[in-house]
C-alpha atoms as a PDB file:
ATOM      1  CA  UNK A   1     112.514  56.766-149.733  1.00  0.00           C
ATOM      2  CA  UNK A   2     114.842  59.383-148.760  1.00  0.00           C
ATOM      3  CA  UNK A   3     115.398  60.581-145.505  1.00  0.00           C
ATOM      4  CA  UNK A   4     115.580  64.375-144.891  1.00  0.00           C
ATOM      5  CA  UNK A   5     118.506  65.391-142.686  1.00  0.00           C
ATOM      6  CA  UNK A   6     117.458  67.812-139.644  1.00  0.00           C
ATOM      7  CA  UNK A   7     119.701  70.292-140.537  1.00  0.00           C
ATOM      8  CA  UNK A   8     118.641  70.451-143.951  1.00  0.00           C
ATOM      9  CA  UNK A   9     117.331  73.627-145.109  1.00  0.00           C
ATOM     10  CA  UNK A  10     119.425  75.521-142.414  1.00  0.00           C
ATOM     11  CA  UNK A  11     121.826  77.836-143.372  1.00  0.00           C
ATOM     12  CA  UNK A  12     125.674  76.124-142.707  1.00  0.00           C
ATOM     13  CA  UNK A  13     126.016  79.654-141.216  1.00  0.00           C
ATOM     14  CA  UNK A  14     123.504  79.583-138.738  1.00  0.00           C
ATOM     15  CA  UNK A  15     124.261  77.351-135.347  1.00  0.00           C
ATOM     16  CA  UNK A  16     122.030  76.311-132.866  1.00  0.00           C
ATOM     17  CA  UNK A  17     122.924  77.318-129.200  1.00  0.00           C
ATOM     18  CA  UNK A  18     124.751  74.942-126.852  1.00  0.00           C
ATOM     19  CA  UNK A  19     123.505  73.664-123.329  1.00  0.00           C
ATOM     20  CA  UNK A  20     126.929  75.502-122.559  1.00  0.00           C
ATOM     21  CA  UNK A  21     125.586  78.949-123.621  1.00  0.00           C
ATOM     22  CA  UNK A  22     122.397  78.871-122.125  1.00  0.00           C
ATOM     23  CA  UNK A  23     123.915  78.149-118.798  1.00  0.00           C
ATOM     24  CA  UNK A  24     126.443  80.896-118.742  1.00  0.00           C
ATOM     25  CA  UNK A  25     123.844  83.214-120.017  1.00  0.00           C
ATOM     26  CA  UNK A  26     121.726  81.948-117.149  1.00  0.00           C
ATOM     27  CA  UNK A  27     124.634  82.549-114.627  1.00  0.00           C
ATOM     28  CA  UNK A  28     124.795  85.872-115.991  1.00  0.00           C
ATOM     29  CA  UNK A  29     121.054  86.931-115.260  1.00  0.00           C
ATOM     30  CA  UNK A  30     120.803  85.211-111.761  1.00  0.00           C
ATOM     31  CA  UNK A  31     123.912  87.433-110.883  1.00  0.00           C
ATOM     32  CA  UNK A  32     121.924  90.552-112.207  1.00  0.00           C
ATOM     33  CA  UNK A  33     118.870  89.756-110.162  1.00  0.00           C
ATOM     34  CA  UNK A  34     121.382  88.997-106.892  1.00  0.00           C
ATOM     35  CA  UNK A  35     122.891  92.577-107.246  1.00  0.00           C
ATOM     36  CA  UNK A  36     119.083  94.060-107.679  1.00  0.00           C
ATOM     37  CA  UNK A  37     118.236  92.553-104.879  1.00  0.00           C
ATOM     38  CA  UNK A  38     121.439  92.977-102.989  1.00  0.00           C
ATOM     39  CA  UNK A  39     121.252  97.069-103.650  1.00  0.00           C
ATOM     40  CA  UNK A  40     117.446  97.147-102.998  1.00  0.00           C
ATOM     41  CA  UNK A  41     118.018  95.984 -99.806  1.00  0.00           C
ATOM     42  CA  UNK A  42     120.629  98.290 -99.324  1.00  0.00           C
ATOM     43  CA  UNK A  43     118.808 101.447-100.317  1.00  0.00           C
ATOM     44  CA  UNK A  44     116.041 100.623 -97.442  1.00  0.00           C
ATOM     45  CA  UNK A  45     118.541 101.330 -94.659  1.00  0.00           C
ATOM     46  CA  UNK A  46     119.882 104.128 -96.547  1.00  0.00           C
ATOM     47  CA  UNK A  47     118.308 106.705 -94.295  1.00  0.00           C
ATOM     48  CA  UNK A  48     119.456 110.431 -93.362  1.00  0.00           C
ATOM     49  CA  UNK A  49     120.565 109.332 -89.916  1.00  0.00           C
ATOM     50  CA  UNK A  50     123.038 106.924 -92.171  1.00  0.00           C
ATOM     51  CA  UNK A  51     123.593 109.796 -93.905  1.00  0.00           C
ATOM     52  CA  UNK A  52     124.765 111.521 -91.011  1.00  0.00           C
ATOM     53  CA  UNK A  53     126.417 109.014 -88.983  1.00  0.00           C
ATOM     54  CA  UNK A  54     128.594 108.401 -91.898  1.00  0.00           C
ATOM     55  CA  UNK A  55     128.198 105.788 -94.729  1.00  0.00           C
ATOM     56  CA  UNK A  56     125.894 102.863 -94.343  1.00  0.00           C
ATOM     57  CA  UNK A  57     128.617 100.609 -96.133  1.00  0.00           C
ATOM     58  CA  UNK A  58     131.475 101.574 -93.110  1.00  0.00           C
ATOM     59  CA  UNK A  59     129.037 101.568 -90.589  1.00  0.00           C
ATOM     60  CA  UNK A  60     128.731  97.644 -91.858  1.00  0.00           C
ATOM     61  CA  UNK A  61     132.650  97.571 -91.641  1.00  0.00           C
ATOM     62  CA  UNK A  62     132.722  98.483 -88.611  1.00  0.00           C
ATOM     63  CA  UNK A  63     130.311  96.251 -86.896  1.00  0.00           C
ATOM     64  CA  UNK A  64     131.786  93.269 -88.726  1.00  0.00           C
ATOM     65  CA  UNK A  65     135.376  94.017 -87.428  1.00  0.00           C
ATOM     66  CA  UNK A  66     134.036  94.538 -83.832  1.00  0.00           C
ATOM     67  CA  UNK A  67     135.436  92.275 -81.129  1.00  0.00           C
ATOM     68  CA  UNK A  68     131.948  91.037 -79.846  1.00  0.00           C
ATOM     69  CA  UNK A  69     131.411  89.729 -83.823  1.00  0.00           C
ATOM     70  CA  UNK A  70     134.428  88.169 -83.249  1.00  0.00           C
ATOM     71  CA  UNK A  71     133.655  84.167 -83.715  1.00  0.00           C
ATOM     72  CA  UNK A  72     134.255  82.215 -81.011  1.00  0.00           C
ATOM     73  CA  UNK A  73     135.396  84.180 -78.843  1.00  0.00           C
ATOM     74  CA  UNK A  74     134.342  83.510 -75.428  1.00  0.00           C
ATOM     75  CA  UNK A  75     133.454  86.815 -72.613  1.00  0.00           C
ATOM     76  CA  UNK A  76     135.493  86.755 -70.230  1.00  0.00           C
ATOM     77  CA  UNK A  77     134.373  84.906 -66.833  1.00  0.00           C
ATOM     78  CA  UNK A  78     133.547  86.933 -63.614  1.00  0.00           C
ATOM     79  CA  UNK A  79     136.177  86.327 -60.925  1.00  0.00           C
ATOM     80  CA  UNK A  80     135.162  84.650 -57.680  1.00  0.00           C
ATOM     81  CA  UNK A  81     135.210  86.369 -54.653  1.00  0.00           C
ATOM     82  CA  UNK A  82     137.785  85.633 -52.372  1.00  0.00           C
ATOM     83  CA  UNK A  83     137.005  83.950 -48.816  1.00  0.00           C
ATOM     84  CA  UNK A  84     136.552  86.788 -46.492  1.00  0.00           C
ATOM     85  CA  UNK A  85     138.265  86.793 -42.835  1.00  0.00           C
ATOM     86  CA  UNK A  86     137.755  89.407 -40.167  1.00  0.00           C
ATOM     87  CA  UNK A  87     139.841  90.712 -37.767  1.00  0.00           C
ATOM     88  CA  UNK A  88     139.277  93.109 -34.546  1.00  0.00           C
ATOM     89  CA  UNK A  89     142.047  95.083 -33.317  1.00  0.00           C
ATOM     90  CA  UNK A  90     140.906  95.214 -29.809  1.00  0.00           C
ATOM     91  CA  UNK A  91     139.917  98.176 -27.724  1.00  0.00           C
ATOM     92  CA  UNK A  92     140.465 100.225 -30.945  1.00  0.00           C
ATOM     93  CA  UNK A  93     138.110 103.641 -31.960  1.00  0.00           C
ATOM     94  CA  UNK A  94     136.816 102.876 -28.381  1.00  0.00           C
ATOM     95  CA  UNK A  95     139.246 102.941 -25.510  1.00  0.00           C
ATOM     96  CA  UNK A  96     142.777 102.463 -25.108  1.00  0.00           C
ATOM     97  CA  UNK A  97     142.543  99.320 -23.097  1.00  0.00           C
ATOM     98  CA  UNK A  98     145.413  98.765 -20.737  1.00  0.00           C
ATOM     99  CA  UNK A  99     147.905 101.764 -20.235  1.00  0.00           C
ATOM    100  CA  UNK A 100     151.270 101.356 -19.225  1.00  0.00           C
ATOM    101  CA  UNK A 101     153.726 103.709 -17.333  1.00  0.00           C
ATOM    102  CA  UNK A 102     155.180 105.006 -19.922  1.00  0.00           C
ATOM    103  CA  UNK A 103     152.078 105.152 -22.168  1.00  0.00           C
ATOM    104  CA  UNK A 104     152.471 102.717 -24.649  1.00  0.00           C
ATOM    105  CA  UNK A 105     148.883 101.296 -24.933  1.00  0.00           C
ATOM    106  CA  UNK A 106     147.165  98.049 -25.437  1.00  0.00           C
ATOM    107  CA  UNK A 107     145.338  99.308 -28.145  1.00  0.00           C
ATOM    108  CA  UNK A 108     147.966 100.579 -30.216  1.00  0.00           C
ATOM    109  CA  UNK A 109     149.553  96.932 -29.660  1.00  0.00           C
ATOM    110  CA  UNK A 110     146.594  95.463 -30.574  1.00  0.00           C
ATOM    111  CA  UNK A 111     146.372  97.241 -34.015  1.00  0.00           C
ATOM    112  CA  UNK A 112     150.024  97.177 -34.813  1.00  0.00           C
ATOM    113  CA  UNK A 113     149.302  93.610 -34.509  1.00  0.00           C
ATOM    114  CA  UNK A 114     146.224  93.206 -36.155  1.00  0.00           C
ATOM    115  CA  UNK A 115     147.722  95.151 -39.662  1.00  0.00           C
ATOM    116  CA  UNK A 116     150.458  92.760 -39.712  1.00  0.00           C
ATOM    117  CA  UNK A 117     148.173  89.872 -39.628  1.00  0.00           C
ATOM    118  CA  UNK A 118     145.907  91.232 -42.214  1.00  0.00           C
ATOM    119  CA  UNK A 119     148.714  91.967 -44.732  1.00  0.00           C
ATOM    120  CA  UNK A 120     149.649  88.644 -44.350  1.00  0.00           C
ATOM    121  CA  UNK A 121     146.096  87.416 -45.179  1.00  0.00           C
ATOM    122  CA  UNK A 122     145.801  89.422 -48.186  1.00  0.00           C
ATOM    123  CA  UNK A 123     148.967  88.312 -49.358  1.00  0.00           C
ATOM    124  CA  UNK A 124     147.483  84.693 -48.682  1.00  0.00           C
ATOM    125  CA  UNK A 125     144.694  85.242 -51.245  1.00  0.00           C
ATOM    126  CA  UNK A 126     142.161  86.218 -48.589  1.00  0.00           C
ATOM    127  CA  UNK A 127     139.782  89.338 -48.441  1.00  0.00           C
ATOM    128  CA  UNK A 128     140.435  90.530 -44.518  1.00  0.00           C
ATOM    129  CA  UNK A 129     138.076  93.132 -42.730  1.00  0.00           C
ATOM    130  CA  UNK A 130     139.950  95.180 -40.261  1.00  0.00           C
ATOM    131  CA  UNK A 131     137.966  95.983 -37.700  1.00  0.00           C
ATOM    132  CA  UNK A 132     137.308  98.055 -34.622  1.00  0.00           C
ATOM    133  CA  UNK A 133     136.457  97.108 -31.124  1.00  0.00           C
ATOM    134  CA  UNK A 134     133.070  97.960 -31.996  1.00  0.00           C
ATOM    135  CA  UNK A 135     132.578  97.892 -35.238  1.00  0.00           C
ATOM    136  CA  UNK A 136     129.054  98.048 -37.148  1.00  0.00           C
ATOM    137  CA  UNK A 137     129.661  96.432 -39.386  1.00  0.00           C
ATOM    138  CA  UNK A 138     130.254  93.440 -36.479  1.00  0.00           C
ATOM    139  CA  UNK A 139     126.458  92.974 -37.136  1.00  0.00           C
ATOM    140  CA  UNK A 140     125.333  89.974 -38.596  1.00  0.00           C
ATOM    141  CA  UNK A 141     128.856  89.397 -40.117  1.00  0.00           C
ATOM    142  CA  UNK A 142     129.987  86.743 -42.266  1.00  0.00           C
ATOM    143  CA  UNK A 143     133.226  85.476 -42.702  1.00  0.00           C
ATOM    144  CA  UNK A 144     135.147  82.126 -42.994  1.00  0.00           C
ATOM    145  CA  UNK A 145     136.747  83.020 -39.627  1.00  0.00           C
ATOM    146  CA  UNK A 146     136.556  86.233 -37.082  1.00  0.00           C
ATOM    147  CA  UNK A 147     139.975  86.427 -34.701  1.00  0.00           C
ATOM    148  CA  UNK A 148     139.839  89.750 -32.202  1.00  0.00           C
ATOM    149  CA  UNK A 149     142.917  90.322 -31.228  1.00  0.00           C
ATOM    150  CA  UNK A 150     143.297  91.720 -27.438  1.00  0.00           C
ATOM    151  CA  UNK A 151     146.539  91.668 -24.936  1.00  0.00           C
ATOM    152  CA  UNK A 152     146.941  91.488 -21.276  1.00  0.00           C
ATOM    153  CA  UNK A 153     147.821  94.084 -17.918  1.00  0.00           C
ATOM    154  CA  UNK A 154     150.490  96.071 -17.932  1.00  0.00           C
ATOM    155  CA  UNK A 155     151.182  95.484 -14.198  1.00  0.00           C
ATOM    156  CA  UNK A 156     153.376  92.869 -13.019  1.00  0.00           C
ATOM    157  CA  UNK A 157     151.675  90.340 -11.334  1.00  0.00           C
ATOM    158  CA  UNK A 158     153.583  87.194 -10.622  1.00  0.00           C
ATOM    159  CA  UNK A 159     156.405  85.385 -12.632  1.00  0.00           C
ATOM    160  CA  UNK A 160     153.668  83.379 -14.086  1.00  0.00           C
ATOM    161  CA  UNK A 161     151.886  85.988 -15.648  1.00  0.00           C
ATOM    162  CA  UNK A 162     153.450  85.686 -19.078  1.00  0.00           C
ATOM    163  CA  UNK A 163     151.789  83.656 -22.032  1.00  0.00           C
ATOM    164  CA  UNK A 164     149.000  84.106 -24.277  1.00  0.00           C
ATOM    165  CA  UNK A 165     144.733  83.196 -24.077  1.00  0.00           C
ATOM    166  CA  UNK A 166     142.503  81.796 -26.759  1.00  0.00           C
ATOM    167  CA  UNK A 167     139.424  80.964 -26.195  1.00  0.00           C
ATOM    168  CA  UNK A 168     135.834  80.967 -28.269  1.00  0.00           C
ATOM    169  CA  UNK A 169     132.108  81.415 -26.994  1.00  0.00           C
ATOM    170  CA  UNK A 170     130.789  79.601 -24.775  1.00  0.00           C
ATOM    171  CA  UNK A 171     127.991  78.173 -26.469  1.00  0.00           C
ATOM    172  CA  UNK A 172     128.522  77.795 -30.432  1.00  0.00           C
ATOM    173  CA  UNK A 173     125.893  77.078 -32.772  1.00  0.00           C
ATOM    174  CA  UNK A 174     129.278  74.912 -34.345  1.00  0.00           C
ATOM    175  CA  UNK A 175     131.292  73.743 -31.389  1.00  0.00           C
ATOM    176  CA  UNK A 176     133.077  71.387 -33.251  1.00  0.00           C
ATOM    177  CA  UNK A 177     135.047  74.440 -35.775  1.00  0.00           C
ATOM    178  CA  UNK A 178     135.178  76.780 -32.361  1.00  0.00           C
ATOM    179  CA  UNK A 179     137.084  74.110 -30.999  1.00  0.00           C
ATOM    180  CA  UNK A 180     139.406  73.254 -34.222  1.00  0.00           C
ATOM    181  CA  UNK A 181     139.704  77.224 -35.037  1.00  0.00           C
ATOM    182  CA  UNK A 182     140.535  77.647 -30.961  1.00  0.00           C
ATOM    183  CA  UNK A 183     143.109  74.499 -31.323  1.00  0.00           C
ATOM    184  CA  UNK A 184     144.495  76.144 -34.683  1.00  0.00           C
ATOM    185  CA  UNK A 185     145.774  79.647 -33.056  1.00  0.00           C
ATOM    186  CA  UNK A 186     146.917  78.009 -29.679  1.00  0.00           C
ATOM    187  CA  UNK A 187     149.335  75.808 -31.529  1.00  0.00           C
ATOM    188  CA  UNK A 188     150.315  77.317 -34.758  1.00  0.00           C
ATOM    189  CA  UNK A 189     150.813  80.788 -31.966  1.00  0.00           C
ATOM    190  CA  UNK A 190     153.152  78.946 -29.182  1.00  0.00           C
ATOM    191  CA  UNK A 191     155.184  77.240 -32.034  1.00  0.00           C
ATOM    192  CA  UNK A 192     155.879  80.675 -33.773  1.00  0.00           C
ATOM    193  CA  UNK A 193     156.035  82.494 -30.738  1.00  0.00           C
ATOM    194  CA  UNK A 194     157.977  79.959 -28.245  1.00  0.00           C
ATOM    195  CA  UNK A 195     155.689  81.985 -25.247  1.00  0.00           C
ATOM    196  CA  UNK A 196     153.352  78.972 -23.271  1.00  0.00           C
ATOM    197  CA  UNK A 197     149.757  78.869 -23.344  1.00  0.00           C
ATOM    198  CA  UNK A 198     148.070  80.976 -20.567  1.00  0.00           C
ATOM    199  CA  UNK A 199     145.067  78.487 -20.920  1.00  0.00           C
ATOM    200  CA  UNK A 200     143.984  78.292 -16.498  1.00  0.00           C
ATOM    201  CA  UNK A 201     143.554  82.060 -16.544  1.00  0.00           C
ATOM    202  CA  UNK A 202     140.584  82.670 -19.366  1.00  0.00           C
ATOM    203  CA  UNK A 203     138.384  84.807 -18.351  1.00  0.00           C
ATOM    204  CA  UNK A 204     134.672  85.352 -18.918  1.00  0.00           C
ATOM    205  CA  UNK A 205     135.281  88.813 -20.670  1.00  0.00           C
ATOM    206  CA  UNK A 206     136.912  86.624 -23.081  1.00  0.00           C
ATOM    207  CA  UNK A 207     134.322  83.758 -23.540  1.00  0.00           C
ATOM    208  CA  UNK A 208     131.204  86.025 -23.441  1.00  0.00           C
ATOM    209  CA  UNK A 209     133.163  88.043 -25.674  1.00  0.00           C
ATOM    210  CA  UNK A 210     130.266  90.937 -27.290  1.00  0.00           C
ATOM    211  CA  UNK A 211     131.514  90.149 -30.891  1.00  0.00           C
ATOM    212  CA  UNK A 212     130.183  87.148 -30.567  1.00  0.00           C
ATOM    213  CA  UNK A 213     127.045  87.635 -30.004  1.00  0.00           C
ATOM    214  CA  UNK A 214     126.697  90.495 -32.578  1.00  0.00           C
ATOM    215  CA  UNK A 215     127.933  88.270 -36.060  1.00  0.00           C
ATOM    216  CA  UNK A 216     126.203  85.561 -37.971  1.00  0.00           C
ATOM    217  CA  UNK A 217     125.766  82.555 -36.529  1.00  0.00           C
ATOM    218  CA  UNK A 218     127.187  80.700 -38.948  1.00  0.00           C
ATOM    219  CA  UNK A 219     131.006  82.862 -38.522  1.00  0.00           C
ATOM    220  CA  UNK A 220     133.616  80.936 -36.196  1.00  0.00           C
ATOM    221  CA  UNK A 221     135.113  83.126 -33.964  1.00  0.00           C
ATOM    222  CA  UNK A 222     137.613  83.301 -31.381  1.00  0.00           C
ATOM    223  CA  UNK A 223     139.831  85.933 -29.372  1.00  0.00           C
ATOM    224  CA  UNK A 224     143.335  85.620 -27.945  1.00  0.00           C
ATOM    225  CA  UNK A 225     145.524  87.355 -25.890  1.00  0.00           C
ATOM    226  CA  UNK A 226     148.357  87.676 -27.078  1.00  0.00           C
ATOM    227  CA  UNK A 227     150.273  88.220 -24.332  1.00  0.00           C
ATOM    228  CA  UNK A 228     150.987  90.210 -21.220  1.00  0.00           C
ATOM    229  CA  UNK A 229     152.384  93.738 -21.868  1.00  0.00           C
ATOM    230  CA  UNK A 230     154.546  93.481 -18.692  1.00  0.00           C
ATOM    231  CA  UNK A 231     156.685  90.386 -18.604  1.00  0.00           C
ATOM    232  CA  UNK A 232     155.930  89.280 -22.597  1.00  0.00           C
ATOM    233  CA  UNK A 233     157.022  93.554 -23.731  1.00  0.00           C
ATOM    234  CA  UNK A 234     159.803  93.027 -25.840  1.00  0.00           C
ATOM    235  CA  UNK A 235     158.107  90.464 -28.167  1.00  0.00           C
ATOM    236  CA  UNK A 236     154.904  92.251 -28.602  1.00  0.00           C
ATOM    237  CA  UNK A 237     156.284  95.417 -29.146  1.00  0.00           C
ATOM    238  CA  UNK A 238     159.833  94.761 -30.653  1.00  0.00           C
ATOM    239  CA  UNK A 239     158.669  91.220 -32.606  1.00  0.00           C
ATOM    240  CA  UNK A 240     155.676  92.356 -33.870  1.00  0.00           C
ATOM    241  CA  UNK A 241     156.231  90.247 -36.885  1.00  0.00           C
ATOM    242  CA  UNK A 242     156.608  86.523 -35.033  1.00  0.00           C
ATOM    243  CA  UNK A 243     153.509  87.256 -32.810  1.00  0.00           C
ATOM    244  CA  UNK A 244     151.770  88.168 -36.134  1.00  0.00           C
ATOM    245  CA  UNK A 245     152.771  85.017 -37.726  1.00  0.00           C
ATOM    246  CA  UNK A 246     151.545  83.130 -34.817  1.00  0.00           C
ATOM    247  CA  UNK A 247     147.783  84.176 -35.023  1.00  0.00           C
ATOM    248  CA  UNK A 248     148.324  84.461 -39.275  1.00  0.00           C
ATOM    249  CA  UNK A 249     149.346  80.962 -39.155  1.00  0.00           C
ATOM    250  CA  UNK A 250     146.524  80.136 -36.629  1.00  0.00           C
ATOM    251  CA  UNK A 251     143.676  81.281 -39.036  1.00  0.00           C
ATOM    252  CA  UNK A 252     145.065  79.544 -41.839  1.00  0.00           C
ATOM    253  CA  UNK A 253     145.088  76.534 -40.172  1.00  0.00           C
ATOM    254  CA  UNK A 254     141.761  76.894 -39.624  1.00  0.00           C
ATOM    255  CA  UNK A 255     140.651  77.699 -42.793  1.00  0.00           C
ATOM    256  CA  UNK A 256     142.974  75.774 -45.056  1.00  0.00           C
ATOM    257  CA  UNK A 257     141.428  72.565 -42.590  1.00  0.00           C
ATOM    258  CA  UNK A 258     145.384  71.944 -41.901  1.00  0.00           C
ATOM    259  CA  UNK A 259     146.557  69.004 -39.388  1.00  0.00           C
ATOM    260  CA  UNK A 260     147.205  69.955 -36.073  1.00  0.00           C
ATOM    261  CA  UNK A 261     149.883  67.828 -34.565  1.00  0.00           C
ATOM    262  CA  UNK A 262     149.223  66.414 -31.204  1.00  0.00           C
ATOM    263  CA  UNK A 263     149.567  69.773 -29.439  1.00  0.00           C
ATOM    264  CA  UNK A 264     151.320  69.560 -25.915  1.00  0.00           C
ATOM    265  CA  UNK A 265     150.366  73.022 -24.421  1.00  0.00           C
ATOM    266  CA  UNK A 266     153.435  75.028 -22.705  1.00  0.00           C
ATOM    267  CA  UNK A 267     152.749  76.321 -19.476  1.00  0.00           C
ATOM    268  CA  UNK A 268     153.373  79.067 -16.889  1.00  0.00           C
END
């Protein structure tokens, strides 16, 4: 018996379709329905306030090229505040403190002073309140460190009365930093300044001192006196700089928790 081919009967001309032209022809209709689809979408955000705004398509552009859209790009952190350090110029916007003959004033020693010491704190990386003898904003203030900076008579009163006074409350809720910030200024102060350390002669203006009772708690504060604006003149007034340094170099000891060297105190 014979076996019929499967192609017989076919015309040679006629060829069945390949796997290969089914697929393409495939590829070609799922492309078509993409595009349907794609422009469908389209056409549903295609809205007069597109049409106003400009076109939907480079309102697209433009989101896409964006810098938020940007992948992985990170926002950029928040900077940290910088410690904060106050300092009183003493006597000023209230009184002009001790006046001499010639009527150069404690105050305006005190603030010529106090400036100097802030610049160099801000240069330091510090935030630094200047602040007046009475100050408001002395209320419930909060710092790393409060210094209020003060000087003696004008009057001559012996040969000893020359030197500088620090001193901090008398009662602190931290006696332990009162003592180190205290320790920090009457060292780092006679080294810059070479004058000796007036430390017999503190006075109870000075450790009842108001600003302390007015800030936080939890602020370490002390005052000095700088010196006396008799027999100590030409370095307060015509050194400005070194006596800054001195109570600049203080603080920072303080707050930088720097060693203090076994610290001899100069005297009258």
């Amino acid at each position: 018996m014979m076996t019929t081919p499967k192609n017989a009967g076919m015309n040679p001309a006629q060829k069945m379709p390949s796997r290969g032209d089914s697929f393409t022809l495939w590829r070609v209709l799922q492309t078509v329905l993409s595009m349907a689809l794609l422009v469908a979408t389209l056409l549903t955000f295609w809205t007069p306030a597109n049409l106003l705004s400009g076109s939907l398509m480079e309102n697209l552009f433009r989101s896409l090229e964006s810098p938020g859209n940007l992948p992985g790009e990170l926002p950029t952190p928040t900077p940290s505040p910088r410690p904060r350090i106050g300092i009183v110029a003493g006597h000023w916007g209230n009184d002009p403190g001790s006046v001499c003959l010639d009527g150069l004033t404690e105050e305006s020693v005190n603030l010529k002073i106090a400036e100097l010491v802030r610049k160099d704190l801000l240069d330091a990386g510090y935030d630094v309140d200047l602040l007046q003898e009475f100050d408001n904003r002395l209320n419930g203030y909060q710092a790393l460190a409060l210094v209020s900076i003060h000087n003696d008579s004008c009057e001559y009163i012996n040969d000893q009365a020359t030197g500088f006074k620090v001193t901090a409350a008398v009662s602190s809720v931290f006696p332990e930093k009162a003592t180190r910030l205290t320790a920090c200024l009457a060292q780092r102060y006679q080294a810059a300044t070479g004058l000796p350390f007036h430390y017999n002669t503190v006075t109870p203006d000075m450790t009842d001192y108001h600003a302390f009772r007015e800030i936080n708690s939890s602020t370490t504060a002390a005052i000095i006196e700088t010196g006396f604006l008799n027999l100590d003149r030409d370095i307060l007034v015509n050194q400005t700089d070194k006596v800054a340094k001195g109570v600049t170099d203080g603080i920072l000891c303080y707050v930088r928790n720097e060693d203090i060297p076994d610290f001899k105190p100069v005297t009258p």
